[in-house]
N, C-alpha and C. Protein backbone atom coordinates (compact mmCIF):
# COMPACT_ATOMS: atom_id res chain seq x y z
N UNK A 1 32.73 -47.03 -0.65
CA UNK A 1 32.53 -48.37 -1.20
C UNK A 1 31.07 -48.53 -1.62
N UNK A 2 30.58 -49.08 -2.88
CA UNK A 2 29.32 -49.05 -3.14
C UNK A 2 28.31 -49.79 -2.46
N UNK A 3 27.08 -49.69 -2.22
CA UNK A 3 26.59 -50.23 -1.90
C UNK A 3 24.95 -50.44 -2.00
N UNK A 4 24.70 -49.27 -2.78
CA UNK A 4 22.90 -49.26 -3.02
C UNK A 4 23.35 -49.80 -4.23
N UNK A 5 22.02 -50.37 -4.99
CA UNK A 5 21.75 -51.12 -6.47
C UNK A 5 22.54 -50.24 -7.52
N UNK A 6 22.16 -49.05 -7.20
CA UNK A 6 22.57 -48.12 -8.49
C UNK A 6 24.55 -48.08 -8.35
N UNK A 7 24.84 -47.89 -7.35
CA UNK A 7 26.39 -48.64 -7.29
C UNK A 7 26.72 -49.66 -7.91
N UNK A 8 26.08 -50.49 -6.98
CA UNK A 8 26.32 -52.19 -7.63
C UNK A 8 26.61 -52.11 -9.09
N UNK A 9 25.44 -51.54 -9.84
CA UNK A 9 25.19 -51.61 -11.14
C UNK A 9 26.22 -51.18 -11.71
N UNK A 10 26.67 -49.62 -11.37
CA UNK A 10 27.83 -48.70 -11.71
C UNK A 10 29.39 -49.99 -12.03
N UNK A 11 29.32 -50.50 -10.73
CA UNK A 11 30.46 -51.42 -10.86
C UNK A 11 30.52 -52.53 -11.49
N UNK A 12 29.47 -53.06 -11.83
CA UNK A 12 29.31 -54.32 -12.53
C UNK A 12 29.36 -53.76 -13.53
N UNK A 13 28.81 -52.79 -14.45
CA UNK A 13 28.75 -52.43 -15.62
C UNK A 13 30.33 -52.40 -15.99
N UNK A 14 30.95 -51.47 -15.21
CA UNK A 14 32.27 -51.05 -14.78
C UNK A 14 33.51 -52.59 -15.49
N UNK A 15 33.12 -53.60 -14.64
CA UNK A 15 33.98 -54.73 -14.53
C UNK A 15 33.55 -55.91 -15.94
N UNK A 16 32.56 -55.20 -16.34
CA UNK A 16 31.69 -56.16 -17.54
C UNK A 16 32.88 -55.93 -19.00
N UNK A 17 33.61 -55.45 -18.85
CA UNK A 17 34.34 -54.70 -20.18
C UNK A 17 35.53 -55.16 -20.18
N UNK A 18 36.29 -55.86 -21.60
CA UNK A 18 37.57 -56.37 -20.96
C UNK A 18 38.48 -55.31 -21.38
N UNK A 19 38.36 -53.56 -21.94
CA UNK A 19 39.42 -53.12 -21.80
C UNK A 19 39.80 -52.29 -20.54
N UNK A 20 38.38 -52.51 -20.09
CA UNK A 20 38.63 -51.31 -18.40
C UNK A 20 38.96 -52.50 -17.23
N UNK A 21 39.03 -53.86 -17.69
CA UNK A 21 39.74 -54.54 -16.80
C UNK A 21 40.76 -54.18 -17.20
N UNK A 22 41.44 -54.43 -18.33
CA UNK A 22 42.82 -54.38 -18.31
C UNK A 22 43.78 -52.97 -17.95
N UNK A 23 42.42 -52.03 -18.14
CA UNK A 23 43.04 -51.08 -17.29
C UNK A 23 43.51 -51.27 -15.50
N UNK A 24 42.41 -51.85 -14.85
CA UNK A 24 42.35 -52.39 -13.72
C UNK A 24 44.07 -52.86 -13.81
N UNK A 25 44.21 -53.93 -14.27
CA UNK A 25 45.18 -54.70 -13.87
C UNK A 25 46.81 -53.75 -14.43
N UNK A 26 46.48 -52.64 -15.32
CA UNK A 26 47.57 -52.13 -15.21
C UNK A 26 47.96 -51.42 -13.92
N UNK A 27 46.99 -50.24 -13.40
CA UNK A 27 46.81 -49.96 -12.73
C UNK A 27 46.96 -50.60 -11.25
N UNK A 28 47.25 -52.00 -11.39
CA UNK A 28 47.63 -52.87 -9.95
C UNK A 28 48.59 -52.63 -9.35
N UNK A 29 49.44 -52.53 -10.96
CA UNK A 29 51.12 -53.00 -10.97
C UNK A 29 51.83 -51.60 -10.47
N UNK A 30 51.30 -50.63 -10.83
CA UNK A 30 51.76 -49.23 -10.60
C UNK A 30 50.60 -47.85 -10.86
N UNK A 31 50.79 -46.92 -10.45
CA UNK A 31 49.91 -45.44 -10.38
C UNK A 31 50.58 -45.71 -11.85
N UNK A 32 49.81 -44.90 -12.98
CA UNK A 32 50.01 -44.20 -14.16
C UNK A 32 48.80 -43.42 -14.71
N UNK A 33 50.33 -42.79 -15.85
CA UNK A 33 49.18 -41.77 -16.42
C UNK A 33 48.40 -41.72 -17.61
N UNK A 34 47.80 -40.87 -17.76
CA UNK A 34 46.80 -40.95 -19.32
C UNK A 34 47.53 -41.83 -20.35
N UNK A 35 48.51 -41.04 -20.65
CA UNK A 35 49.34 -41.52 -21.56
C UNK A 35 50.49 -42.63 -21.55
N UNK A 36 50.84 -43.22 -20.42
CA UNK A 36 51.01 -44.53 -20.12
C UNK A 36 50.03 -45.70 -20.67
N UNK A 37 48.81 -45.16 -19.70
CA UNK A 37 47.73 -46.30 -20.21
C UNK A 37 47.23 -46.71 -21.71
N UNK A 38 47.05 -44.70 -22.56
CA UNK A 38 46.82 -44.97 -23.85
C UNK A 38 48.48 -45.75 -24.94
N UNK A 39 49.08 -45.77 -24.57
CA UNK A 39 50.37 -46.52 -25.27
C UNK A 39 49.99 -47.99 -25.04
N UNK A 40 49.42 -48.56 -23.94
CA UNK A 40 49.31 -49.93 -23.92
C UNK A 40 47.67 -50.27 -24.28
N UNK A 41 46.95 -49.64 -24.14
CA UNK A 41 45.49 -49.72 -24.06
C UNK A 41 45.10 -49.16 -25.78
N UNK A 42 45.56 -47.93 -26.22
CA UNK A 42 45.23 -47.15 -27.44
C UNK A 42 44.34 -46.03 -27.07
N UNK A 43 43.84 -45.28 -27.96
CA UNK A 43 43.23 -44.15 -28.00
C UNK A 43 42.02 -44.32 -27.89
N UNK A 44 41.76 -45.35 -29.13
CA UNK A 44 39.95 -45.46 -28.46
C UNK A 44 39.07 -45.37 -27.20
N UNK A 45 38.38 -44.66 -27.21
CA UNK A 45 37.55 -44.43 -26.38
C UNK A 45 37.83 -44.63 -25.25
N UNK A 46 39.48 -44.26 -25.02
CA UNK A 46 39.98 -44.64 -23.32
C UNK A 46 39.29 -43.39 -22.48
N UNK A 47 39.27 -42.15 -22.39
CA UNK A 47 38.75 -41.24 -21.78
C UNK A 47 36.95 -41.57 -21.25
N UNK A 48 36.48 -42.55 -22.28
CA UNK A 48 35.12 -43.33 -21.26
C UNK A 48 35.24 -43.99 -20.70
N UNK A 49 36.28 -45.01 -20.86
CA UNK A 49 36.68 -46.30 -20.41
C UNK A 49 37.05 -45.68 -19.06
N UNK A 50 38.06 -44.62 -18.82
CA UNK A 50 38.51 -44.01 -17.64
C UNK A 50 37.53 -43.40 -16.70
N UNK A 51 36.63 -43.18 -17.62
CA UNK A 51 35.33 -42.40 -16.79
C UNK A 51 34.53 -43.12 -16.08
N UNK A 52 34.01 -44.45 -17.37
CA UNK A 52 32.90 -45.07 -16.41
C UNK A 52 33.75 -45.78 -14.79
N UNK A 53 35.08 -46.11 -14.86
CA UNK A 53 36.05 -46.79 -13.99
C UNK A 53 36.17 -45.84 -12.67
N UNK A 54 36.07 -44.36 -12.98
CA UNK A 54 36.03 -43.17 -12.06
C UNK A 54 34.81 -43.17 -12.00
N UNK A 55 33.81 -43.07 -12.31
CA UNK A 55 32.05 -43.35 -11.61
C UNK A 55 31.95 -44.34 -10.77
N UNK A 56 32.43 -45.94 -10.88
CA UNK A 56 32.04 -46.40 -10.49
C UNK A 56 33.24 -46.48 -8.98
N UNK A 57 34.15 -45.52 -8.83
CA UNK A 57 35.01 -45.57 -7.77
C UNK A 57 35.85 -46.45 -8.03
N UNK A 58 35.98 -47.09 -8.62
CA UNK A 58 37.31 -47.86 -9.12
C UNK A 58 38.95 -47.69 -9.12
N UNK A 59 38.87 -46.22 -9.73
CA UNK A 59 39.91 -45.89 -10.17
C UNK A 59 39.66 -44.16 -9.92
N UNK A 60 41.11 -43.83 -9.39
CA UNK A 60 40.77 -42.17 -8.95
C UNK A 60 41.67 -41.33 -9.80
N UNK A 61 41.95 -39.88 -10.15
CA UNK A 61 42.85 -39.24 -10.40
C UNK A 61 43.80 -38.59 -9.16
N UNK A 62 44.74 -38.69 -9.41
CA UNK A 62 45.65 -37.94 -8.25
C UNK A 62 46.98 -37.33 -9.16
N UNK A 63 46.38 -36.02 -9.17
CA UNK A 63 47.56 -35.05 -9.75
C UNK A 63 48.00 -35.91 -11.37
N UNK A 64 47.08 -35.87 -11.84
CA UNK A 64 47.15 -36.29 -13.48
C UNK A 64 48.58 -38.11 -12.84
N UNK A 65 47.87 -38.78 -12.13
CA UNK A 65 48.24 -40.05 -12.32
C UNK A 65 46.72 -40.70 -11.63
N UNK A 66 46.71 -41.73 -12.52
CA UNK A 66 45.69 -42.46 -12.51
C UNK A 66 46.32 -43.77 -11.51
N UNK A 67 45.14 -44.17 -10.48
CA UNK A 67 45.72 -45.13 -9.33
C UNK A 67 44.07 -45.91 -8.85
N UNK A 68 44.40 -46.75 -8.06
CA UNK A 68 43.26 -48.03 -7.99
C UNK A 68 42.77 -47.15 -6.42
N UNK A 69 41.54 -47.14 -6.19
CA UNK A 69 40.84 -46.91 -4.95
C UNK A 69 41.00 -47.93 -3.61
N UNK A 70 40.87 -47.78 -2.97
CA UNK A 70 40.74 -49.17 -1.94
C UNK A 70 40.15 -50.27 -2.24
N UNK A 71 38.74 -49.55 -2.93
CA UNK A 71 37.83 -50.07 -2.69
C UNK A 71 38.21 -51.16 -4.25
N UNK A 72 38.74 -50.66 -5.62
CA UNK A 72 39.44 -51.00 -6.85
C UNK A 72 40.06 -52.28 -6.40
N UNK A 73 41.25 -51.86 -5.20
CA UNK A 73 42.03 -52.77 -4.95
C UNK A 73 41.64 -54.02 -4.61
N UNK A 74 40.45 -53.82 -3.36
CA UNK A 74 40.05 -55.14 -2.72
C UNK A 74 39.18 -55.50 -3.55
N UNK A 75 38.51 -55.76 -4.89
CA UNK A 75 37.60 -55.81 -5.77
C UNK A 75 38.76 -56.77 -6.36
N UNK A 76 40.09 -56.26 -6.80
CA UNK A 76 40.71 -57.20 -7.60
C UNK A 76 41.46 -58.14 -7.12
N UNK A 77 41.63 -58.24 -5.67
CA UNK A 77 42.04 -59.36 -4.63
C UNK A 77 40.95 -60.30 -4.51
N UNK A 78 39.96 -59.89 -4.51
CA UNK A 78 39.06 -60.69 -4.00
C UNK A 78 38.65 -61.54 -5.40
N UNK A 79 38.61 -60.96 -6.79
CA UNK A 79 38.52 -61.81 -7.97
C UNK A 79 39.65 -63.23 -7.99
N UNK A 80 40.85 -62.39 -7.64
CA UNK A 80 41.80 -63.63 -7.73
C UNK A 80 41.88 -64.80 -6.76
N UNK A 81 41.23 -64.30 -5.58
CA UNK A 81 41.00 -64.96 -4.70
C UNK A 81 40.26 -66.14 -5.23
N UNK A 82 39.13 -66.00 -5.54
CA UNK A 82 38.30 -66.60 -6.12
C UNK A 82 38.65 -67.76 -7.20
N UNK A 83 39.57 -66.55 -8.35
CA UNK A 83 40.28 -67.98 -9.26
C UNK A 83 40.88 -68.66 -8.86
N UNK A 84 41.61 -68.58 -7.88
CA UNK A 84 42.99 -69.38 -7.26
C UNK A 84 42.14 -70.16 -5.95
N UNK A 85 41.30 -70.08 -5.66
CA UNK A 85 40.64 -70.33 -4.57
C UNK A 85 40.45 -72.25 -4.34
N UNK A 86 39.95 -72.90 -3.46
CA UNK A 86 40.34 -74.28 -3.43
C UNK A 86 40.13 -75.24 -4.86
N UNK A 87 41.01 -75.71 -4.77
CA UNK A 87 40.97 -76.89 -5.55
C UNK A 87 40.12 -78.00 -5.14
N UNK A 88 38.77 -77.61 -5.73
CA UNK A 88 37.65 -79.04 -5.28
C UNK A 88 38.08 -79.87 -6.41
N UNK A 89 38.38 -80.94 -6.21
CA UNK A 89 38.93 -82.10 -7.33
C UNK A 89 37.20 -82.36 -8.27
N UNK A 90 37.58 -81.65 -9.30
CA UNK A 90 36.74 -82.47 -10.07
C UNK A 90 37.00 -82.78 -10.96
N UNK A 91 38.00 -84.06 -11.23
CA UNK A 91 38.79 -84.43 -12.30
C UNK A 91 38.07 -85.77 -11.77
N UNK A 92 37.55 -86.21 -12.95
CA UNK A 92 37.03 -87.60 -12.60
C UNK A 92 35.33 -87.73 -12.59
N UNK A 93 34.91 -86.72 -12.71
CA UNK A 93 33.54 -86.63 -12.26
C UNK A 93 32.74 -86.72 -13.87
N UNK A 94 31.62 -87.08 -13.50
CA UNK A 94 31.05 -87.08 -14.77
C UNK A 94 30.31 -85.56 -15.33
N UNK A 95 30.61 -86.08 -16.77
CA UNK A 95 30.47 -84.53 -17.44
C UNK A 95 29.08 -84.46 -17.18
N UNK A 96 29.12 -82.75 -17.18
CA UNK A 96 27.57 -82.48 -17.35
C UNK A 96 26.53 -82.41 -18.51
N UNK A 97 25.51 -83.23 -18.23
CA UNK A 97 24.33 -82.90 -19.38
C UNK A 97 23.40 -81.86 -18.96
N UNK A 98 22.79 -81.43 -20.16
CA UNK A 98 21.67 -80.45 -20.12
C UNK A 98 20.09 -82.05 -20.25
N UNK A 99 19.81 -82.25 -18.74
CA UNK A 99 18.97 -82.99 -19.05
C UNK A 99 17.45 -82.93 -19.49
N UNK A 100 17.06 -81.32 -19.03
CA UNK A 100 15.76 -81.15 -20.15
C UNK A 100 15.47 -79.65 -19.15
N UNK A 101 14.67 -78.83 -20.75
CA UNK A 101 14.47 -77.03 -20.61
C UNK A 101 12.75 -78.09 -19.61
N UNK A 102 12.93 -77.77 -18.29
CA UNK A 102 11.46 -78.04 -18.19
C UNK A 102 10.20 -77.12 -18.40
N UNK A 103 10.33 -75.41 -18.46
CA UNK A 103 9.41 -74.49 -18.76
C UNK A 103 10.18 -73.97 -20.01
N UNK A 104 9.28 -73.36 -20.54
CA UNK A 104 9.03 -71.97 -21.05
C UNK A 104 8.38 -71.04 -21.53
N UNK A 105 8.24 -70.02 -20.01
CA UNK A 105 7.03 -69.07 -20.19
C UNK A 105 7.14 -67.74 -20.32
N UNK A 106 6.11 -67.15 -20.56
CA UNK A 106 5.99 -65.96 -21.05
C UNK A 106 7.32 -64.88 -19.67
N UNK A 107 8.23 -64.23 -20.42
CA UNK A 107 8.65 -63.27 -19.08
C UNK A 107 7.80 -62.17 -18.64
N UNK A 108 7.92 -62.18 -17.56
CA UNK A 108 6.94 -61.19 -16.56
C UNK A 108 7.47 -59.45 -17.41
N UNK A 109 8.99 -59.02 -17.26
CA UNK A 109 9.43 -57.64 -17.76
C UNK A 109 9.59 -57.72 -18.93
N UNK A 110 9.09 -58.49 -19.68
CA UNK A 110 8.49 -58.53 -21.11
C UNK A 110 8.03 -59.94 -22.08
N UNK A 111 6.89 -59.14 -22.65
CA UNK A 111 6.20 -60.64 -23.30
C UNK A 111 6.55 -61.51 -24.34
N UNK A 112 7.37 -60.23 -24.75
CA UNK A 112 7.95 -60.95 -26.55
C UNK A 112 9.14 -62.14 -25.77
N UNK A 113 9.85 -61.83 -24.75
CA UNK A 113 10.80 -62.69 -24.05
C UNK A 113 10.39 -64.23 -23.52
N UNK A 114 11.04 -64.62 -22.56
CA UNK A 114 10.84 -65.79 -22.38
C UNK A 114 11.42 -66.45 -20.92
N UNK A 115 11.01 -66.88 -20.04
CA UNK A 115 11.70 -67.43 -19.08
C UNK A 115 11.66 -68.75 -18.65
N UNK A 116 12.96 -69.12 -18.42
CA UNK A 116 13.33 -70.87 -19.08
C UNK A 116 13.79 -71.44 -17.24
N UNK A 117 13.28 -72.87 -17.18
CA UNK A 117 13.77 -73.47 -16.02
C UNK A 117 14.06 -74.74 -16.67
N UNK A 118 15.45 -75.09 -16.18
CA UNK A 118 16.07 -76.16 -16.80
C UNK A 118 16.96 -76.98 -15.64
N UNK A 119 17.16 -78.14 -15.92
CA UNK A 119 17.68 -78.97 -15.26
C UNK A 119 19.41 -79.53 -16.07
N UNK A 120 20.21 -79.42 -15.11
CA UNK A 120 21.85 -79.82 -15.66
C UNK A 120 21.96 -81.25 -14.54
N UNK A 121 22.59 -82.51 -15.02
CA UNK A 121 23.03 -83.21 -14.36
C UNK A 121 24.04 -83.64 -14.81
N UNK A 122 25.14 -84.45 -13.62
CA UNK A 122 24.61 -83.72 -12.56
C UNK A 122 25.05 -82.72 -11.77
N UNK A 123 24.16 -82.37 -10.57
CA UNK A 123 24.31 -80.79 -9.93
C UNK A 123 25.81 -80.20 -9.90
N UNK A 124 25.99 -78.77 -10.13
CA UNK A 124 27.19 -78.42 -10.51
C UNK A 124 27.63 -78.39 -8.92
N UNK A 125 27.02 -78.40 -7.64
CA UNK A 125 27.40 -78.04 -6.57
C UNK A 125 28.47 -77.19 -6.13
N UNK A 126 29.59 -77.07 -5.65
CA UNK A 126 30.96 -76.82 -5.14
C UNK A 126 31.47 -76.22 -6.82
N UNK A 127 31.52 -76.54 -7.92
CA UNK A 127 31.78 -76.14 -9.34
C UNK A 127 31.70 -74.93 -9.15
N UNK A 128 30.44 -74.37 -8.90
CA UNK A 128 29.69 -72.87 -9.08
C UNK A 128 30.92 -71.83 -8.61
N UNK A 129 31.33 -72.40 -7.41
CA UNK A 129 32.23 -71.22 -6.97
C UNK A 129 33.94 -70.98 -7.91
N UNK A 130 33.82 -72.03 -8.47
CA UNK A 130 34.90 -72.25 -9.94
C UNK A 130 34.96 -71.85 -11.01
N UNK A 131 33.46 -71.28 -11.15
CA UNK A 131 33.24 -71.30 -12.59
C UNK A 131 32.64 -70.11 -12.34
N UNK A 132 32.64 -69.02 -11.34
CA UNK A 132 32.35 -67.32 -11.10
C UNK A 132 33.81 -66.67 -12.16
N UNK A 133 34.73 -66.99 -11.78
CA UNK A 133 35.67 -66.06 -12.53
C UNK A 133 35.79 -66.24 -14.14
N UNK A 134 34.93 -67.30 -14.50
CA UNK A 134 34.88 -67.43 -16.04
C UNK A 134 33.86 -67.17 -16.84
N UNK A 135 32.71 -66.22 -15.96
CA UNK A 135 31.99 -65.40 -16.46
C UNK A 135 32.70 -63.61 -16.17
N UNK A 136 32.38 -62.96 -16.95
CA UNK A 136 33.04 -61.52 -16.80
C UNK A 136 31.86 -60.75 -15.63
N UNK A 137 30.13 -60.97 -15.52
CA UNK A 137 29.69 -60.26 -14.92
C UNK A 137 28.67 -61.68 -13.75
N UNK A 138 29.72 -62.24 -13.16
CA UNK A 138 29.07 -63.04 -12.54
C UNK A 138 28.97 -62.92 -10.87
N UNK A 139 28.07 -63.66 -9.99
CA UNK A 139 28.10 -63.13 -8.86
C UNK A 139 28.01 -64.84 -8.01
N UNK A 140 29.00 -65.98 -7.43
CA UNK A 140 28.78 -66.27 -6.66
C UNK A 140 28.24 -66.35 -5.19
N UNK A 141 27.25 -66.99 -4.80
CA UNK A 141 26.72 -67.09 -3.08
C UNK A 141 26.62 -68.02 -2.57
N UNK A 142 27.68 -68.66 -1.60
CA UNK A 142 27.87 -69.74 -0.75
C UNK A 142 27.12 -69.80 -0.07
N UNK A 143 26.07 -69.09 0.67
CA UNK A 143 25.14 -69.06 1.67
C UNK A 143 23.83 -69.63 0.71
N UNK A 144 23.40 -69.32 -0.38
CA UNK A 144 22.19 -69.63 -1.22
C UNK A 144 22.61 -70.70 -2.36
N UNK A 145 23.83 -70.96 -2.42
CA UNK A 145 24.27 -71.83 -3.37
C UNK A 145 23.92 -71.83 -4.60
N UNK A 146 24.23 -70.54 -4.84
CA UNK A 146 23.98 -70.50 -6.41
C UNK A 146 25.31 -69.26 -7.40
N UNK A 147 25.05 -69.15 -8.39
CA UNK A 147 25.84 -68.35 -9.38
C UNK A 147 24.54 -67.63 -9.97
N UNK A 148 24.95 -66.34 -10.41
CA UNK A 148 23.92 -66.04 -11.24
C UNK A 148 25.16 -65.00 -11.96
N UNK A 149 24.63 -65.01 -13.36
CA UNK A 149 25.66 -64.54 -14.08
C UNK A 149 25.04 -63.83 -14.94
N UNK A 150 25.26 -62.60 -15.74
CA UNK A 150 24.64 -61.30 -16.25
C UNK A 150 25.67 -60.84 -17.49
N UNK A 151 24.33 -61.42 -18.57
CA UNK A 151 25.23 -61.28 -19.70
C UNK A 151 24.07 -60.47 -20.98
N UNK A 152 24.12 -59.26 -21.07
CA UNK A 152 22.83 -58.10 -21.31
C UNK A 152 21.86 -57.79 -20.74
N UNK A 153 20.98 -58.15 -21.24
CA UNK A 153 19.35 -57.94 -20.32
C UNK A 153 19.13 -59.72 -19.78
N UNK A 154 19.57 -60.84 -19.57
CA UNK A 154 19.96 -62.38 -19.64
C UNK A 154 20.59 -62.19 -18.37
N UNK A 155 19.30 -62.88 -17.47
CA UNK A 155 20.10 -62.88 -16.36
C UNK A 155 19.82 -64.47 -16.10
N UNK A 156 20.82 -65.41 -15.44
CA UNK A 156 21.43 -66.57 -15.52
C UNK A 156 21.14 -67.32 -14.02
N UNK A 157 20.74 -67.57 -13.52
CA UNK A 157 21.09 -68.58 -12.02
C UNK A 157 20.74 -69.97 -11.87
N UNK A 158 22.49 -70.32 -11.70
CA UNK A 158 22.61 -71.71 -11.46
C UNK A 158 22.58 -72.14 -10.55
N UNK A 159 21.94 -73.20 -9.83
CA UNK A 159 21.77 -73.60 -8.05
C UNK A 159 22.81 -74.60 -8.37
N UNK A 160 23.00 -74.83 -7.23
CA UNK A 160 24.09 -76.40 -6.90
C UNK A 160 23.07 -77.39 -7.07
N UNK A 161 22.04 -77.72 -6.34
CA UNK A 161 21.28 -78.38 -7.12
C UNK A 161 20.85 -78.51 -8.72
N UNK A 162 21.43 -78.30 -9.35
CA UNK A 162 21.53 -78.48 -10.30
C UNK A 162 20.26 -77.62 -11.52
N UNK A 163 19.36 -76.98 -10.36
CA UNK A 163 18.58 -76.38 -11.48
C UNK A 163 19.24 -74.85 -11.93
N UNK A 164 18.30 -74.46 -12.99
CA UNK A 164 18.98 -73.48 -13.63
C UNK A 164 17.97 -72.62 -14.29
N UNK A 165 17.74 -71.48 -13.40
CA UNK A 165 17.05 -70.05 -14.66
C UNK A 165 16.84 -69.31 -15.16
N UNK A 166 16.28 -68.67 -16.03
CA UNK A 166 16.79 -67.83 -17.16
C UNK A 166 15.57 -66.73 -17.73
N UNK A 167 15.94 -65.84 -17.44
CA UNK A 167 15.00 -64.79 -18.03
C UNK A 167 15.56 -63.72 -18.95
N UNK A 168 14.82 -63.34 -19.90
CA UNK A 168 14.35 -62.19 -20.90
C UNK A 168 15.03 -63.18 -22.12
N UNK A 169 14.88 -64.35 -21.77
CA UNK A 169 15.34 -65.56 -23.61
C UNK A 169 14.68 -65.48 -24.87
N UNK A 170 14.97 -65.43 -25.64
CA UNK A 170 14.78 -65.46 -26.70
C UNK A 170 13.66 -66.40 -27.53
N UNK A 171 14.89 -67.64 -27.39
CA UNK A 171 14.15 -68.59 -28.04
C UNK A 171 14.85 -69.79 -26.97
N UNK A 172 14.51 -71.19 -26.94
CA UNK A 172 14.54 -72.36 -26.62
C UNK A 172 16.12 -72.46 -26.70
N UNK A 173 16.46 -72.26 -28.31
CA UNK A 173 17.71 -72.20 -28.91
C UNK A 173 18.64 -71.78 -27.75
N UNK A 174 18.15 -70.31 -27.79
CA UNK A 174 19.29 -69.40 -27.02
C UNK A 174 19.59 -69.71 -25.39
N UNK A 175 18.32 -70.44 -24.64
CA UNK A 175 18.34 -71.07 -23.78
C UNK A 175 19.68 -72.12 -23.48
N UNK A 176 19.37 -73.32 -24.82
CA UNK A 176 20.33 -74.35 -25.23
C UNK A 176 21.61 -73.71 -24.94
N UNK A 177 21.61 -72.68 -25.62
CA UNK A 177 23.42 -72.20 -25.92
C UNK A 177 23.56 -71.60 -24.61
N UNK A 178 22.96 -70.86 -24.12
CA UNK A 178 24.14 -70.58 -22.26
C UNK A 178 23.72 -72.10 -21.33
N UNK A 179 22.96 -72.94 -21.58
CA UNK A 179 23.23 -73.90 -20.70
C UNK A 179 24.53 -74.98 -21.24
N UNK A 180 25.01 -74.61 -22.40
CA UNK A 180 25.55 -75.43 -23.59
C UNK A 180 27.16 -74.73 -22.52
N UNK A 181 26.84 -73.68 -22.74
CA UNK A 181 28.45 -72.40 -22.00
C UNK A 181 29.02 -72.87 -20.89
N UNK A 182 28.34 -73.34 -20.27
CA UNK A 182 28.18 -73.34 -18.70
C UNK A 182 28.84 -74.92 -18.72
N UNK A 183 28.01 -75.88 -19.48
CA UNK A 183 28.75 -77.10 -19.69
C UNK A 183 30.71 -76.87 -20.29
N UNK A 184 30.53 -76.08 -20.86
CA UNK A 184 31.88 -76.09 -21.61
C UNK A 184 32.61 -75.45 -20.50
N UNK A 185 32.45 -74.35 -19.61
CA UNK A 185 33.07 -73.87 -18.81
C UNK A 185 33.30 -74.50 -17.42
N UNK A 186 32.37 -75.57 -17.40
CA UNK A 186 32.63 -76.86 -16.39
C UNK A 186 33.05 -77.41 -16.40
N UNK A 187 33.48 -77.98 -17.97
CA UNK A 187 34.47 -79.07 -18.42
C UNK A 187 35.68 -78.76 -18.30
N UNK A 188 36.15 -77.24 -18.78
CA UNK A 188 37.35 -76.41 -18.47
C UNK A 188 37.98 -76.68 -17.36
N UNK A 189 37.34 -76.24 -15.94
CA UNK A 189 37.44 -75.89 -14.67
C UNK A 189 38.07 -77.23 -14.63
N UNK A 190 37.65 -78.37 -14.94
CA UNK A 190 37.98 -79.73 -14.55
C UNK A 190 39.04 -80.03 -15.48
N UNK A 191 39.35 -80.10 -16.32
CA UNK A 191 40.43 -80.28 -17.07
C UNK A 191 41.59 -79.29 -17.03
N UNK A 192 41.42 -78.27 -15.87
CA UNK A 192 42.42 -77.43 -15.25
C UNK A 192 43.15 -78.46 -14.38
N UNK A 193 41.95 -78.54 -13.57
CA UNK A 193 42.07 -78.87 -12.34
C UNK A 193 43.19 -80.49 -12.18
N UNK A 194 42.63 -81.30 -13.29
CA UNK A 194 43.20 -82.27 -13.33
C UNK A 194 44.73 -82.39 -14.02
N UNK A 195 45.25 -81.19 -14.60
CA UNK A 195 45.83 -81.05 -15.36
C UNK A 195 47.68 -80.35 -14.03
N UNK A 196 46.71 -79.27 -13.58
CA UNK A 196 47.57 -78.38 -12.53
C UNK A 196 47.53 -79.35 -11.13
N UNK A 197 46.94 -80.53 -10.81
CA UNK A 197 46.74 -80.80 -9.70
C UNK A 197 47.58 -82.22 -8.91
């Protein structure tokens, strides 16, 4: 099971891709083989797709059938867990604003970049853990109360308190637009919620 950075990374990279999830999730339902997967998946570049999924321990070979690791398995229990996970009612609550970028300074791992601290009200609190499965490379923490979510070299963390920050940005703009995401994917969560509840 992974566990130094360079793992971590392996697997996140791994889970960042939506055709080697969907390999994942074939792979739930039953062991198969190359050519099972390429009939539903296609030819393209499945033999990397299979590879980086076998680097990162994901997914093993056994006698030319392809099957989920332990470690695969409890990785994709624990995602669903997550989506399906309590229903905090937030049907009713007021939508979130982006109420103001309060910095933006030079980034430390590069200068041409930018690192942004911004304020959302109000605080997404209890949300955060709702709104992990609707990022593809995101990482909820109930103990620190935050999300931080990883989308290229853009790394993302939202507190329950409501602040929010952002490094290797672009511009102000590009700032706007993932705090803009995050609103839309909040609004979602709640208009699930109120909808299924």
């Amino acid at each position: 099971m992974p566990g130094s950075p360079e793992e971590i990374k392996l697997v996140s990279n791994a889970m960042s891709n939506a055709i080697r999830r969907k390999i994942m999730s074939l792979l739930k339902e039953e062991s198969r083989t190359r050519e099972e997967i390429c009939k539903v998946i296609g030819q393209t570049m499945l033999d990397y797709h299979l590879q980086i999924l076998q680097q990162a321990e994901l997914i093993v070979n056994n006698n030319e059938l392809l099957d989920l690791t332990d470690f695969g398995k409890n990785l994709l229990e624990s995602k669903e867990e997550k989506s399906v996970d309590s229903k905090n009612d937030l049907s009713g609550t007021k939508p979130v604003d982006i109420v103001e970028i309060r910095q933006l300074l030079p980034c430390i791992a590069d200068k041409s970049k930018y690192r942004v601290i911004a304020r959302l009200e109000p605080p997404l609190g209890g949300a955060l853990k709702l709104l992990e499965p609707l990022f593809p490379r995101a990482r909820y923490s109930e103990k620190l109360g935050v999300l931080i979510i990883q989308k290229g070299n853009i790394m993302t963390t939202a507190y329950s308190t409501g602040n929010v920050t952002m490094t290797m940005i672009s511009s102000a703009n590009e700032a706007e637009q993932i705090l803009d995401d995050i609103k839309k994917k909040r609004r979602l969560v709640s208009c699930h919620i109120s909808i299924v509840g």
